[in-house]
Protein backbone atom coordinates (compact mmCIF):
# COMPACT_ATOMS: atom_id res chain seq x y z
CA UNK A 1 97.81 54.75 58.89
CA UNK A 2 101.42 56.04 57.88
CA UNK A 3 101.24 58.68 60.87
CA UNK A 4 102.48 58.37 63.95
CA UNK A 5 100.35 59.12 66.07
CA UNK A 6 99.81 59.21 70.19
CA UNK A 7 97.23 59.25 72.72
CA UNK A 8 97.26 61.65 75.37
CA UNK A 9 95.60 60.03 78.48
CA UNK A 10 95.46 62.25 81.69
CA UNK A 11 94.23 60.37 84.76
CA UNK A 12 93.46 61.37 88.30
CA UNK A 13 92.46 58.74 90.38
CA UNK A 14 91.53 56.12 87.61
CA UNK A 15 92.97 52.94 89.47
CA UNK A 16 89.43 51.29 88.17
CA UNK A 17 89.34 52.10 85.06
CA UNK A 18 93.21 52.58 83.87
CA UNK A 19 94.57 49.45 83.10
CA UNK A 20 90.97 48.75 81.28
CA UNK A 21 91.51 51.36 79.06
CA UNK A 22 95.12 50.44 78.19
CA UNK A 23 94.37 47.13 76.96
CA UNK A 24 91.40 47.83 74.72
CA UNK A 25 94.19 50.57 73.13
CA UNK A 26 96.30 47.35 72.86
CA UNK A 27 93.99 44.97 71.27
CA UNK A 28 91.46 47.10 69.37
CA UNK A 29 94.70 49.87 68.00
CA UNK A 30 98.15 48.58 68.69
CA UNK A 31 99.60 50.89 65.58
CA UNK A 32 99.49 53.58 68.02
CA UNK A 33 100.98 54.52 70.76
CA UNK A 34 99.99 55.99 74.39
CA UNK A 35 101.60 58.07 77.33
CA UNK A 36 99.34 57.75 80.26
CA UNK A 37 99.75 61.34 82.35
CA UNK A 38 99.25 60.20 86.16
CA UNK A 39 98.09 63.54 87.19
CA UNK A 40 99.16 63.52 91.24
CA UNK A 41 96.58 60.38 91.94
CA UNK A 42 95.71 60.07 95.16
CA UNK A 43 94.49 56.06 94.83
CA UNK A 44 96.17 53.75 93.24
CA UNK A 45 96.55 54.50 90.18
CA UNK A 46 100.69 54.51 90.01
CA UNK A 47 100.85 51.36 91.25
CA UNK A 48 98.54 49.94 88.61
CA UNK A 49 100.64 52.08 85.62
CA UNK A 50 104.04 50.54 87.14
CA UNK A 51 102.92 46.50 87.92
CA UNK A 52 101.45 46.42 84.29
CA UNK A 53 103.99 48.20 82.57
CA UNK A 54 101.51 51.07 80.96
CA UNK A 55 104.03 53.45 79.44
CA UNK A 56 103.27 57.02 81.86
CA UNK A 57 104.91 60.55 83.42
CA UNK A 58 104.13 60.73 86.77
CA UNK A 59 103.49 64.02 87.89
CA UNK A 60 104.23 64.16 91.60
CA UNK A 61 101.76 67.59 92.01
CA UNK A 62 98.30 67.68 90.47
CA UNK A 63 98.39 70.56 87.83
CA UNK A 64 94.72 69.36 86.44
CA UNK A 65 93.29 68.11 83.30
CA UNK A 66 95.19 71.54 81.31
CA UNK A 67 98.38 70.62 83.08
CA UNK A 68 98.26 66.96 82.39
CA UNK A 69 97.07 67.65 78.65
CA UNK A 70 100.01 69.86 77.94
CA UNK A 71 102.54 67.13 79.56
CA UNK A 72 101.02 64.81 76.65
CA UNK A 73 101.41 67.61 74.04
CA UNK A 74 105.39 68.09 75.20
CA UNK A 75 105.81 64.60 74.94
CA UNK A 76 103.81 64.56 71.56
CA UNK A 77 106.51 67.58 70.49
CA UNK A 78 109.97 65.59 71.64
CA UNK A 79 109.05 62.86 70.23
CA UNK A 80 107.97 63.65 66.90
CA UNK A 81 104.65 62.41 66.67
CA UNK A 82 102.17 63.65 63.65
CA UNK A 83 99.36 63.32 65.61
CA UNK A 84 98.23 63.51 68.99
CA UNK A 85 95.06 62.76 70.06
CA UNK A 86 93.61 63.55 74.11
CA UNK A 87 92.05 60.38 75.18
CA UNK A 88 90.46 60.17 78.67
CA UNK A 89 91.14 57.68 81.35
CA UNK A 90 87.75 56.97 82.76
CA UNK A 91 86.60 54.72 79.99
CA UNK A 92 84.48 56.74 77.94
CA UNK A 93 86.50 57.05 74.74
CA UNK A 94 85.81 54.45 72.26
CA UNK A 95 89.56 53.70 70.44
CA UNK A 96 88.05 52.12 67.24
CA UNK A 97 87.01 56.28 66.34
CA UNK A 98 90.78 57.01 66.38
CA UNK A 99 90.62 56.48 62.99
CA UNK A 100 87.55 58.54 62.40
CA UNK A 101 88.90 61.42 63.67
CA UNK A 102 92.47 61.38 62.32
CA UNK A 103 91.33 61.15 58.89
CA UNK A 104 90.34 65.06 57.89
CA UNK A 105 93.84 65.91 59.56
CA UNK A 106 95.69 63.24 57.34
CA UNK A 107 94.12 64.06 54.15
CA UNK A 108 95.08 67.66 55.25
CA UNK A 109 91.04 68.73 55.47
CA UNK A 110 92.11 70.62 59.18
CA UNK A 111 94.36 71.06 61.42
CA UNK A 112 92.08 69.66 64.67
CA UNK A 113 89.29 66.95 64.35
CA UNK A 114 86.69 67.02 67.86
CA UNK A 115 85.20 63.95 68.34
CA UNK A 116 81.23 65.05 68.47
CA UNK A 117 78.65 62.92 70.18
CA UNK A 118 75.74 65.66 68.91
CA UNK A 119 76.65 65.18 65.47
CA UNK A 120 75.15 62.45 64.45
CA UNK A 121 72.59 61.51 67.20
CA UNK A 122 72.93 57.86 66.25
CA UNK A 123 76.34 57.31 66.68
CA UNK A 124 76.84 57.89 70.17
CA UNK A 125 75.00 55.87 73.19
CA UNK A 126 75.69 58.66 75.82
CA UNK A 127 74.80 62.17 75.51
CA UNK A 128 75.35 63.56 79.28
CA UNK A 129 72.88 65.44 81.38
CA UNK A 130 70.71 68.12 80.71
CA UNK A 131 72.91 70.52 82.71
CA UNK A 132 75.98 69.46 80.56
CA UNK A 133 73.72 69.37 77.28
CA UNK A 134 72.49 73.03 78.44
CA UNK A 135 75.95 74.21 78.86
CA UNK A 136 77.45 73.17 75.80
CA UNK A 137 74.79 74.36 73.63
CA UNK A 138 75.68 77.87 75.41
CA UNK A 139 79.15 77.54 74.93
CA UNK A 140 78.87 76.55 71.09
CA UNK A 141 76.46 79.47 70.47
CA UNK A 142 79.24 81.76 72.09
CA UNK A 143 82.29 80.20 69.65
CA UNK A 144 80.02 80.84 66.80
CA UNK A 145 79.51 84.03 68.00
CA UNK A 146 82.68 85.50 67.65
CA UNK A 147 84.83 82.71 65.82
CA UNK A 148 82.21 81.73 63.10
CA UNK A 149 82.52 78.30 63.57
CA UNK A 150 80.04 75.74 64.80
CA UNK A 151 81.14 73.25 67.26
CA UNK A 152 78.37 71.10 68.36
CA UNK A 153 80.46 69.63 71.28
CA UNK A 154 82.93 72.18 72.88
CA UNK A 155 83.50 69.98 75.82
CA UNK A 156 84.38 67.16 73.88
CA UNK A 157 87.90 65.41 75.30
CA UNK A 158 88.38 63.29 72.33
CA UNK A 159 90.06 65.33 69.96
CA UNK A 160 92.97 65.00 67.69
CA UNK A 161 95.53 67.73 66.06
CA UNK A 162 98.30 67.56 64.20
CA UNK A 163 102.09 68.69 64.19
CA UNK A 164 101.15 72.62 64.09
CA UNK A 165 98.80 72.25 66.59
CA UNK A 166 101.06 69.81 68.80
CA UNK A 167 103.61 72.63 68.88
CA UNK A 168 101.08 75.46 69.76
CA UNK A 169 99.62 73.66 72.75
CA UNK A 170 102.81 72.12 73.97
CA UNK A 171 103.94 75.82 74.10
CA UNK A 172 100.76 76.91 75.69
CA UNK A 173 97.39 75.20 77.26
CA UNK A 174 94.81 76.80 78.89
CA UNK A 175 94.23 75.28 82.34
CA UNK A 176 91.37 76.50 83.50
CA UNK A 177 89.04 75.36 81.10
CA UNK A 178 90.92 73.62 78.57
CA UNK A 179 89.02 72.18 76.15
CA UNK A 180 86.10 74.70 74.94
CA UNK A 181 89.12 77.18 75.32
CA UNK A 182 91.66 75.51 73.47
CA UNK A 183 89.65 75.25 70.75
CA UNK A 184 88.58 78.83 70.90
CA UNK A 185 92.32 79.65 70.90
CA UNK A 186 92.93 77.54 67.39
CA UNK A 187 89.97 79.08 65.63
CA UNK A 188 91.16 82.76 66.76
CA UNK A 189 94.76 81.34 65.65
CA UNK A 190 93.38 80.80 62.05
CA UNK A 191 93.90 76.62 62.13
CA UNK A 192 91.12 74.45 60.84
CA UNK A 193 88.97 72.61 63.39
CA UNK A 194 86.54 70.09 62.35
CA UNK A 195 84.32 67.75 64.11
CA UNK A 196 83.30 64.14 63.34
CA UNK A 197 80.67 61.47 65.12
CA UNK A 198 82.12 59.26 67.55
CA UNK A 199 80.82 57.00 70.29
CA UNK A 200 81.11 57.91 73.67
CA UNK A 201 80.23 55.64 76.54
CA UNK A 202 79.06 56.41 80.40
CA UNK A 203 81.96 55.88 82.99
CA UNK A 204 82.20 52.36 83.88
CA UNK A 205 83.70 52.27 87.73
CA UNK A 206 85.12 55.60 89.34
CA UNK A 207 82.97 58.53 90.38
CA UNK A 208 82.54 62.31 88.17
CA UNK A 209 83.61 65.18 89.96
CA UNK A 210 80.84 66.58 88.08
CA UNK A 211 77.70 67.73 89.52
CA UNK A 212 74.59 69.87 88.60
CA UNK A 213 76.26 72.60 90.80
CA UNK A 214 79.75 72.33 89.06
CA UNK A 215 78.58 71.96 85.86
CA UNK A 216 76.31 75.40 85.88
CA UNK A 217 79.49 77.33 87.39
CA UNK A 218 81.53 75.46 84.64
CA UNK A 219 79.61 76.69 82.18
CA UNK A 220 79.37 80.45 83.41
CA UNK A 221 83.26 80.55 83.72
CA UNK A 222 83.89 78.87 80.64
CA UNK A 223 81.44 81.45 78.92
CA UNK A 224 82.96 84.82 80.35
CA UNK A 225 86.96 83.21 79.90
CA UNK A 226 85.62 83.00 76.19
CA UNK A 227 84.20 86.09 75.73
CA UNK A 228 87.14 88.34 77.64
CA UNK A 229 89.29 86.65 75.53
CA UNK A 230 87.29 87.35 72.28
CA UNK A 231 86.97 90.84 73.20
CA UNK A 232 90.38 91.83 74.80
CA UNK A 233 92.63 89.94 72.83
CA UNK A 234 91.26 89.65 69.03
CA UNK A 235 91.69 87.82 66.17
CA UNK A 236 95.33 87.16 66.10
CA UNK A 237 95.82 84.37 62.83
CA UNK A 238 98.38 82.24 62.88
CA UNK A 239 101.53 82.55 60.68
């Protein structure tokens, strides 16, 4: 791979898993490079990104996972990467699909590759709960809805765009919901957003912040932010 290319990793209270996650970037993909985003951690997390040396920002408030995203993408942006790919802290990203899902944006087949663990229900060991499952199927049949576009994992964190779409989200990131949003936003834009199969894995130390409870209100927010947006704002294609 020619490209350069980064990993975005936000983290918020990942002092388990961080350093973990680093390394296996190191040893499994060390052509690429990686800016952790220590998003105001609470634990220990700093300490672990400064006594190993992880390359990081430190952000001293916590502007959540948006925030921390579009740190990565303004990093991405100054420092002239091709591609940047959002890679999460907690473990369940498996680097050896980096590959995977850079390849439709280097042989110029889109613009933004999701990494899908519905798409091929053999490639990936963990599919999430039924909640989650529920709300994502809800949330694809919504982008389809008015974008024309089936996404069979919205949620999806593992996702890779290149230099057009490193300058639209370093400019602007949703934060309240940033990923089904975001790529909402691109297909409104007029970009090309593809998914592939990748392997995802359950968390391996650390606790979710996701419950049965926050994942039904996630999903009715992220639903209605969709559809206002749809309806208010347009199609608006990109230059």
């Amino acid at each position: 791979m020619k490209e350069k290319v980064l990993l975005i990793i936000p983290a918020y209270n990942e002092e388990e898993n961080i350093l973990r996650v680093c390394k296996e970037v190191e040893e499994k993909n060390p052509k690429i490079d990686y800016v952790v985003i220590n998003d105001g951690s609470k634990d220990n997390t700093l300490n672990v990104l400064r006594e190993n040396n992880l390359n990081h920002i430190n952000l001293i408030h916590n502007l959540g996972i948006g925030g921390a995203v579009q740190t990565g993408y303004k990093y991405a942006l100054e420092n002239d990467y091709d591609i940047a790919i959002q890679y999460d802290g907690d473990g369940q990203h498996d680097v050896q699909y980096v590959d995977t899902i850079c390849k439709p944006i280097i042989k110029k087949e889109a613009d933004f590759c999701i990494g899908s663990r519905y798409l091929d229900e053999n490639t990936s060991e963990f599919k999430s709960t039924f909640m989650r499952r529920l709300g994502k199927n809800i949330i694809s049949f919504i982008i389809k809805l008015f974008w024309h576009k089936k996404i069979t994992d919205p949620t999806s964190g593992f996702r890779a765009g290149n230099r057009k779409v490193i300058e639209e989200f370093a400019s602007d990131y949703p934060s309240d919901y940033p990923e089904p949003e975001s790529t909402a936003t691109l297909l409104k834009l007029g970009y090309k957003v593809t998914e592939k199969p990748v392997n995802m894995r359950e968390r391996v130390a650390g606790k979710s912040f996701v419950t049965i409870g926050t994942s039904t209100l996630y999903m009715i927010k992220v639903s209605l932010a969709i559809i206002v947006d749809s309806i208010f704002r347009g199609k608006n294609k990109k230059k």
